[in-house]
Protein backbone atom coordinates (compact mmCIF):
# COMPACT_ATOMS: atom_id res chain seq x y z
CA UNK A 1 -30.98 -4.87 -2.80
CA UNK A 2 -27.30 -5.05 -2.83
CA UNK A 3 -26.17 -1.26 -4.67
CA UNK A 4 -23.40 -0.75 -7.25
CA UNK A 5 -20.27 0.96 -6.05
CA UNK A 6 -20.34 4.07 -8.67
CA UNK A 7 -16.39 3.77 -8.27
CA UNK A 8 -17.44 0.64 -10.52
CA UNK A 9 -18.79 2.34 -13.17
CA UNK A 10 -16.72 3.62 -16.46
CA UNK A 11 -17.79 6.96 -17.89
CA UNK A 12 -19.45 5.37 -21.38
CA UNK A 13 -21.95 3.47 -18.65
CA UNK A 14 -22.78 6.30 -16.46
CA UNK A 15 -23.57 8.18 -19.92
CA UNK A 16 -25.81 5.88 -20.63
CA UNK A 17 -27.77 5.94 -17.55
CA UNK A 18 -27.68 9.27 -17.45
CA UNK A 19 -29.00 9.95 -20.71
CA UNK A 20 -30.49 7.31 -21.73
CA UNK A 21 -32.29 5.76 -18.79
CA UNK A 22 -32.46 8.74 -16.82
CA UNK A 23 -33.06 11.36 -19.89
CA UNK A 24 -30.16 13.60 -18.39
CA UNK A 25 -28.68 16.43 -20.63
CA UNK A 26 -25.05 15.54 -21.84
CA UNK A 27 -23.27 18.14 -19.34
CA UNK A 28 -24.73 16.27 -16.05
CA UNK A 29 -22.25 13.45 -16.93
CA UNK A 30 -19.07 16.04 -16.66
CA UNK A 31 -20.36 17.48 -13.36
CA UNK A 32 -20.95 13.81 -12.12
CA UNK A 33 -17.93 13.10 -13.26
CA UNK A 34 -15.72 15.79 -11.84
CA UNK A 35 -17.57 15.69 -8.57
CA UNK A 36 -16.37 12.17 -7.99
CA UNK A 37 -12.94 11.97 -10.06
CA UNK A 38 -11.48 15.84 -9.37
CA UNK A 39 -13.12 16.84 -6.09
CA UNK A 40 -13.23 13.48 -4.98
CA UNK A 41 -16.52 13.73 -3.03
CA UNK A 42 -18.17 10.53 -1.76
CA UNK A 43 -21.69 11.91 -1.20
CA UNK A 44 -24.57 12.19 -4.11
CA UNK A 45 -25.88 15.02 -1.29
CA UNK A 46 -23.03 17.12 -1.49
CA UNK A 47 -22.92 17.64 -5.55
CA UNK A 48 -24.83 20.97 -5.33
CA UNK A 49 -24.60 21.73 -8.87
CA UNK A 50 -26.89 18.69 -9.40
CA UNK A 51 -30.36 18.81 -9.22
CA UNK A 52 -32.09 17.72 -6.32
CA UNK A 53 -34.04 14.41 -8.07
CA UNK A 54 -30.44 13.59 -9.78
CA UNK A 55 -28.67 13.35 -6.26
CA UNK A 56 -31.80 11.11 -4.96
CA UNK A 57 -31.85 9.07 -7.77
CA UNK A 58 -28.25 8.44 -7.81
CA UNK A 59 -28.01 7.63 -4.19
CA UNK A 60 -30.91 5.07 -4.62
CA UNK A 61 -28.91 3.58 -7.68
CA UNK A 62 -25.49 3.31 -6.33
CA UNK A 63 -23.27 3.66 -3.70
CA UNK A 64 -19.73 4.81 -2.88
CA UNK A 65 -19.36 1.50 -0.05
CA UNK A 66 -17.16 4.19 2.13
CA UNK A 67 -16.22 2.76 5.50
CA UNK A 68 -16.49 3.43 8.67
CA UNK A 69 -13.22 4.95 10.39
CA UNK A 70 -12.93 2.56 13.92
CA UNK A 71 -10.01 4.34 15.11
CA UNK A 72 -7.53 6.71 14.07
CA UNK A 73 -4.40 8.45 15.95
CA UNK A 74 -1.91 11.16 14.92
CA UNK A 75 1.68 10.34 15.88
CA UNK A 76 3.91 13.36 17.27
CA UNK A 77 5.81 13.09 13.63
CA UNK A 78 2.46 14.17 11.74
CA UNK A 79 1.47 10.78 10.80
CA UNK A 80 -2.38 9.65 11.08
CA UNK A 81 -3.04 6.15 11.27
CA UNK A 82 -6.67 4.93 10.33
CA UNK A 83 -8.48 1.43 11.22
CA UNK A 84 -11.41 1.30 8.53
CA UNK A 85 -14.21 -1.11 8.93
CA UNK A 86 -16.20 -3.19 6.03
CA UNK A 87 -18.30 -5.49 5.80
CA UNK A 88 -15.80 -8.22 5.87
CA UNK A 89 -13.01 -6.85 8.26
CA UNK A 90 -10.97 -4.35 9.03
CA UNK A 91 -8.00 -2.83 7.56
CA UNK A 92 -5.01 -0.35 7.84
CA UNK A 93 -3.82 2.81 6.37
CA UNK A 94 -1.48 5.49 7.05
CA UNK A 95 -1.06 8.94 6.12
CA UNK A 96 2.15 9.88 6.05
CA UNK A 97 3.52 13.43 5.79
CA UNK A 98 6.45 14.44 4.45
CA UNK A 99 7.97 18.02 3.67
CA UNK A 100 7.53 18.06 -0.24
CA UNK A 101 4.69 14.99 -0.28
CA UNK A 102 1.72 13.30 1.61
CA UNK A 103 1.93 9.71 0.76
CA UNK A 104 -0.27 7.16 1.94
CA UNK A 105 0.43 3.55 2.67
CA UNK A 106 -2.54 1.24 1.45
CA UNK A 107 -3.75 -2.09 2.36
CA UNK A 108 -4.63 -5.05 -0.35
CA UNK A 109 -6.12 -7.75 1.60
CA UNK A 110 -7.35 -8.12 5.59
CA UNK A 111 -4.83 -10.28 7.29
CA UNK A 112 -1.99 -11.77 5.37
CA UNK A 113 -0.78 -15.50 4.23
CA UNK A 114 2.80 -15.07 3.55
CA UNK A 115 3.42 -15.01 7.64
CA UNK A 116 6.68 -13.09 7.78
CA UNK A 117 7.69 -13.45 10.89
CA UNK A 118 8.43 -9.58 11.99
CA UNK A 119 5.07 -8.48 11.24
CA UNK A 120 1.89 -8.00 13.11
CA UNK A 121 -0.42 -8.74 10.25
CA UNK A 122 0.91 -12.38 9.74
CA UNK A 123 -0.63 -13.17 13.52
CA UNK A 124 -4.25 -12.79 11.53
CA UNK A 125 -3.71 -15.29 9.13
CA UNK A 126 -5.06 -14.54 5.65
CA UNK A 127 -8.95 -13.78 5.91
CA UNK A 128 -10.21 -11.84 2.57
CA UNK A 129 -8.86 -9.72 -0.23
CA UNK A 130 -9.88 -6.49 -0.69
CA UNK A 131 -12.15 -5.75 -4.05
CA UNK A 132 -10.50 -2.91 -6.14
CA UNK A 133 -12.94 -0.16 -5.03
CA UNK A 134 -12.03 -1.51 -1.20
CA UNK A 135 -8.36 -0.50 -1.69
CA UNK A 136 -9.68 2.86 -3.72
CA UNK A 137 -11.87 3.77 -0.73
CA UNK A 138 -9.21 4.35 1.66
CA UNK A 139 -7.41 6.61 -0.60
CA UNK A 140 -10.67 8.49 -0.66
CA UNK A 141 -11.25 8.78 3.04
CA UNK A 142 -7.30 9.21 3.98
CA UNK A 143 -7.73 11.94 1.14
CA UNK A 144 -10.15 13.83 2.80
CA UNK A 145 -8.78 13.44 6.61
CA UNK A 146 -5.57 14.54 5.31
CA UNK A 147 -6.90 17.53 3.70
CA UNK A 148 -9.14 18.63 6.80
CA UNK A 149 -6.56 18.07 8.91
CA UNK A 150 -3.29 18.36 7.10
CA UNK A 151 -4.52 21.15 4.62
CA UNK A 152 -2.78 18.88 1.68
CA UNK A 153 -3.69 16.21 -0.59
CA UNK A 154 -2.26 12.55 -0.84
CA UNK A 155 0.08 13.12 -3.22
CA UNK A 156 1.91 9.71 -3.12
CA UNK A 157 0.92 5.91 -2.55
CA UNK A 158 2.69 3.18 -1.53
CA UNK A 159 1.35 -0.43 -1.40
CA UNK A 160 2.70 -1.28 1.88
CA UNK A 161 0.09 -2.13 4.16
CA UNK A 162 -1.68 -5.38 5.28
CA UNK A 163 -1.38 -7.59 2.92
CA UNK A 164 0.45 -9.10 -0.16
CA UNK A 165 -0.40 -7.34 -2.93
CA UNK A 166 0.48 -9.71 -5.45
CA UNK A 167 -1.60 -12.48 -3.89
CA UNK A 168 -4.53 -9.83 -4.76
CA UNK A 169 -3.08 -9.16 -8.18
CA UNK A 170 -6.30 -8.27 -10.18
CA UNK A 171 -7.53 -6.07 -8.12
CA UNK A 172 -4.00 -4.36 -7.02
CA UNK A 173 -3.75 -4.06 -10.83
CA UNK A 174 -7.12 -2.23 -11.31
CA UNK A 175 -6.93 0.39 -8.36
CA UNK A 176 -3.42 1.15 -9.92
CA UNK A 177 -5.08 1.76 -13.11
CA UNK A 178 -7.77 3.95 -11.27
CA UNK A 179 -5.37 5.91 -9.64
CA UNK A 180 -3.01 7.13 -12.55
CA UNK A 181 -5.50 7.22 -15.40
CA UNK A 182 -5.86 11.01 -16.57
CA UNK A 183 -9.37 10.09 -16.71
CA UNK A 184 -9.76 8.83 -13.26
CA UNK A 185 -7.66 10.43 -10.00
CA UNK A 186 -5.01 11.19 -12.35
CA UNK A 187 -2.00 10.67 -9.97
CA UNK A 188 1.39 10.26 -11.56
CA UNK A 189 3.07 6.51 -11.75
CA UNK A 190 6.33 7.83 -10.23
CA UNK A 191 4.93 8.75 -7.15
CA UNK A 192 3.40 5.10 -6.63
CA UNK A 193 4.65 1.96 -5.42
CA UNK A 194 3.87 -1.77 -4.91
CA UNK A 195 5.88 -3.54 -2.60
CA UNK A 196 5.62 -7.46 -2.45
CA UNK A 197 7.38 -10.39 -0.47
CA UNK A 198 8.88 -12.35 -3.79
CA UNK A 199 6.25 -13.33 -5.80
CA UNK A 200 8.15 -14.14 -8.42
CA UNK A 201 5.67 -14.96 -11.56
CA UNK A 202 3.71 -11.63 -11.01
CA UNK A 203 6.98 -9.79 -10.74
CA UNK A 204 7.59 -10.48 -14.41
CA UNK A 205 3.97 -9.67 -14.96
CA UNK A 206 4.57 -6.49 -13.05
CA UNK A 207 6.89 -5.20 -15.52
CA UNK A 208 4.37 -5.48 -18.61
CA UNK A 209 1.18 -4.45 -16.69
CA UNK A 210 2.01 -1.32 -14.84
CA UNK A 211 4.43 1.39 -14.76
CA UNK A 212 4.40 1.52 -11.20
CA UNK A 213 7.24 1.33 -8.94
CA UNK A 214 8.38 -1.88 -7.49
CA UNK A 215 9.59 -2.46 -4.21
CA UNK A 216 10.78 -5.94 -3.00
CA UNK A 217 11.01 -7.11 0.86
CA UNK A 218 13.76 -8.74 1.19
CA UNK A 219 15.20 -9.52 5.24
CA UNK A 220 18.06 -11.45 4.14
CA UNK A 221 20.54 -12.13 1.04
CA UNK A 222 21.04 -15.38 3.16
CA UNK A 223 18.18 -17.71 2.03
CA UNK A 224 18.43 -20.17 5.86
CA UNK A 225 17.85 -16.44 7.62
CA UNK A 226 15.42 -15.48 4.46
CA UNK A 227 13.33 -18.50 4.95
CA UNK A 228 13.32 -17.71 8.98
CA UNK A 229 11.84 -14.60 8.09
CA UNK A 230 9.70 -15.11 5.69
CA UNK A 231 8.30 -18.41 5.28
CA UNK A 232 7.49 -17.74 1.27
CA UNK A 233 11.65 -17.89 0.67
CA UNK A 234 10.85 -22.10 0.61
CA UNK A 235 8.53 -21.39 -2.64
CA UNK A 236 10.37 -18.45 -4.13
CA UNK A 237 14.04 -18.76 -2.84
CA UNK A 238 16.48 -16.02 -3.70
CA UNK A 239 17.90 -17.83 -6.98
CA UNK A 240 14.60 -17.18 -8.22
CA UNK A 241 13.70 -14.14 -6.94
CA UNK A 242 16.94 -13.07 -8.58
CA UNK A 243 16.13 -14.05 -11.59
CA UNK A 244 12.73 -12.50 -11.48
CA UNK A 245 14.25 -9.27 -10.95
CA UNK A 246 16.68 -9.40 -13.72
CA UNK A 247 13.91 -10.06 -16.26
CA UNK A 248 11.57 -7.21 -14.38
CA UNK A 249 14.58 -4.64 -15.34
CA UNK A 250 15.01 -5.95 -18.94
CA UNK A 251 11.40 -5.04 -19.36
CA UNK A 252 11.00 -2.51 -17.03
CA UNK A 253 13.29 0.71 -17.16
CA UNK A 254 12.29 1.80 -13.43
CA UNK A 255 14.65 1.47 -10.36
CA UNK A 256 13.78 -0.93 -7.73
CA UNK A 257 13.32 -0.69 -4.81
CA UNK A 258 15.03 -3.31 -2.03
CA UNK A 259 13.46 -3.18 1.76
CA UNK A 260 15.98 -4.09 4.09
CA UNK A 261 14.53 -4.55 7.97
CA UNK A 262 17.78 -4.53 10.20
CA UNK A 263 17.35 -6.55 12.95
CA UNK A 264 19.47 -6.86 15.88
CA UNK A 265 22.02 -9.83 15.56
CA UNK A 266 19.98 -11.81 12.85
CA UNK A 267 20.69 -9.71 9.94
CA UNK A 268 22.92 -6.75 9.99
CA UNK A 269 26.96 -8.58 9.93
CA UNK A 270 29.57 -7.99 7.97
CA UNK A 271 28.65 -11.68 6.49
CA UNK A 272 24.99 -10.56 5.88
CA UNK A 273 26.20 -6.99 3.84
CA UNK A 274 28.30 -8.73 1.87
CA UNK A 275 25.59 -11.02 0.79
CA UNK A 276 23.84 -8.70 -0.15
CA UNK A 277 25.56 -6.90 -2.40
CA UNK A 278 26.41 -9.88 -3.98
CA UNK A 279 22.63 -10.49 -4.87
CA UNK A 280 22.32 -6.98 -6.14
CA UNK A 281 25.15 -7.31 -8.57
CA UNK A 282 23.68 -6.74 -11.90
CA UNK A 283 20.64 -5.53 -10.51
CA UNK A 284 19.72 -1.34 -10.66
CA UNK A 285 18.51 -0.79 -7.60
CA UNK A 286 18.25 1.61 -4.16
CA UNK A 287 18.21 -0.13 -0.61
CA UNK A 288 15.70 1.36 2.13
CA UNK A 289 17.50 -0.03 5.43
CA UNK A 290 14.31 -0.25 7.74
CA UNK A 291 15.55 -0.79 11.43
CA UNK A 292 12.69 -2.87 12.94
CA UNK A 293 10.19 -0.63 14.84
CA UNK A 294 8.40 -4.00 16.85
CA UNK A 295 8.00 -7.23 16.35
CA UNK A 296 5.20 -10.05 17.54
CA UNK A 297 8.26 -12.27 17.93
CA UNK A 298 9.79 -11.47 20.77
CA UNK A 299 13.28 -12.74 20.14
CA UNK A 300 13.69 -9.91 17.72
CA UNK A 301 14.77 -6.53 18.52
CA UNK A 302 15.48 -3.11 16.79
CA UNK A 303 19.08 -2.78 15.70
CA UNK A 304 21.84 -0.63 17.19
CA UNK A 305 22.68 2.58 16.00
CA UNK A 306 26.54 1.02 15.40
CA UNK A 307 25.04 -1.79 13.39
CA UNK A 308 22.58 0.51 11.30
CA UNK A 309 25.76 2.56 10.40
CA UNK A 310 28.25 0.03 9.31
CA UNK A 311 25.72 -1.65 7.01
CA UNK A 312 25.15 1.42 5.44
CA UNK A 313 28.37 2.36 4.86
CA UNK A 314 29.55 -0.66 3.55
CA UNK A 315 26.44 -0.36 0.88
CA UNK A 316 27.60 3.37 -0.28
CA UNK A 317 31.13 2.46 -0.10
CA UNK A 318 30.05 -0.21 -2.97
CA UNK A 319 27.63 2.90 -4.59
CA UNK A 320 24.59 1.16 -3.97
CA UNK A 321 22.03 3.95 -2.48
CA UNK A 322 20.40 2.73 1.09
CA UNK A 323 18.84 5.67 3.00
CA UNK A 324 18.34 4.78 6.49
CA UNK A 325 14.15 4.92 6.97
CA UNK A 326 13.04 4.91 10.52
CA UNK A 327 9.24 3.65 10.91
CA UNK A 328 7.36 6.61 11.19
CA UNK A 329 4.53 6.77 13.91
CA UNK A 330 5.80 4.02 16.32
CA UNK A 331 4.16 6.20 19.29
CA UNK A 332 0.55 5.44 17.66
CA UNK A 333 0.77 1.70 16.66
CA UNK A 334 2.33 2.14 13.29
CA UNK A 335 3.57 -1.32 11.90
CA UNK A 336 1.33 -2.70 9.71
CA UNK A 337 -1.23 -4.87 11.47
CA UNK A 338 -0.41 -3.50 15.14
CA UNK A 339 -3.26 -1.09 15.50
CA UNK A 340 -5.82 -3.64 14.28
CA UNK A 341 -4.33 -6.06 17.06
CA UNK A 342 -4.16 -3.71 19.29
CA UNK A 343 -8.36 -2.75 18.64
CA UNK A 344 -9.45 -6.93 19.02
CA UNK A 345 -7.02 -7.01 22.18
CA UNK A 346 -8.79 -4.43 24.08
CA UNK A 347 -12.82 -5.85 22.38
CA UNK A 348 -11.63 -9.29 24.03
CA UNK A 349 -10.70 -7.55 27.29
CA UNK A 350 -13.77 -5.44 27.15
């Protein structure tokens, strides 16, 4: 028999089995409660306060589905990368540590069917999306590794990983809602963010559902080198996407967020700058310039340090933010799908 995740279960229906079917006093569903929601504990075993036929008979009722951690490295900046195993694949997370945070970049779906052609995870082609309590689980183990090993809690989450996130909307929408409710983990809205390729209907939908930040991918103001990049740019070309964005900001009163990847004599001219900041016009928005850490295309390669420069400068000179964010944890496989390649490359060799 196939158990519940509790991570499923709403606090009305674990009253009622505790009370009702399981003739619990009142007080058992606040210890429950906190050991799963405030200590964040993902054993039955480990809830000491409980009584001993309580732990069995919640273990033999539910389960917290936590997976198994297939590999993990720590990068010489601090990061920790983790491949997590389910029953229907593998996926990516990284924790991320930062002087005044710990954020951790989350995955939505194993593999990926938008195909941009700079990432790793687009070689996979799209195999399943992640269930709600799938993308909660690995900010419950990452939680705990970064804890034991970091001495600090995730603090921040950013939905960055494998995956498109609004190709998984439902479910991206419900672990959001898990994560920030004050009845749930409790984390603040500001410190999260969804990042997405230019889906342009759930953009709009974005803005009503969740007060989340947005971040958009973008590769190119130039929809020709756009569509090179990222294949979606045919369905949702930048004339949309622009338009999406403009009614996102009349609803939403958030800054977004534009990812740039720089990318050695493809992106990064004067030509390509200026396009951009035409696109942004109108729009309120800051500009992470990502130089590109690897690529599975080979004709693609980081950016110089001259060309990172000038398209910065020419963004502030026009007062449009764009801090310069260099990948963190290249030394351990960090680009999103690159570890899990890496882990089938050396099972095929093996």
């Amino acid at each position: 028999m196939t158990l519940r995740s509790i991570l499923d279960i709403n606090r009305s229906e674990l009253e009622d089995i505790l009370v009702n079917t399981l003739s619990c006093k009142k007080f058992r569903v606040d210890q429950v409660w906190e050991w799963i929601y405030t200590k964040r504990v993902v054993d039955f075993s480990q809830m000491k306060n409980l009584p001993k036929n309580l732990r069995f008979e919640l273990s033999s009722r539910f389960s917290f589905y936590i997976p198994g951690i297939l590999d993990q490295k720590q990068s010489k900046d601090g990061s920790i990368k983790l491949l997590l195993e389910y029953d229907i694949g593998c996926v990516e997370c990284v924790i991320m540590p930062f002087e005044d945070r710990v954020s951790l970049c989350v995955s939505t779906q194993i593999g990926c069917a938008v195909g941009c052609s700079f990432c790793y995870t687009a070689t996979m082609g799209f195999k399943h999306n992640l269930d709600y309590t799938q993308i909660l689980t690995q900010f419950l183990v990452a939680n705990r590794i970064s804890e034991t090993q970091l001495k600090r809690p995730i603090t921040h989450v950013v939905y960055m990983g494998m995956g498109e996130p609004f190709l998984n909307y439902s479910n991206t929408l419900k672990s959001l809602e898990k994560l920030t409710s004050s009845e749930y983990y409790n984390l603040s809205v500001r410190s999260i963010t969804v990042s997405t390729s230019g889906i342009c209907d759930k953009i709009v939908s974005f803005a009503k559902d969740s007060k989340c930040g947005l971040a958009i991918s973008l590769g190119s103001a130039v929809d020709e080198k756009r569509t090179k990049l990222m294949p979606i740019n045919k369905n949702y070309g930048l004339k949309r996407l622009k338009e999406a964005l403009l009614q996102y900001q009349k609803i939403s009163s958030k800054l977004i967020t534009v990812e740039y990847i720089l990318i050695h004599n493809l992106n990064t001219s004067l030509q390509d700058v200026k396009a951009l900041v035409k696109f942004l016009t109108y729009l309120r928005v800051k500009v992470n310039l990502i130089p590109l850490n690897a690529s599975p295309n080979d004709s693609y390669f980081p950016p110089l340090e001259e060309e990172i420069l000038n398209f910065r400068e020419y963004l502030v000179s026009k007062r449009i933010p764009a801090p310069v964010r260099y990948s963190r944890a290249s030394d351990i496989y960090g680009a999103c799908g690159q570890l899990r390649t890496l882990n089938e490359s050396n099972n095929k060799k093996n």
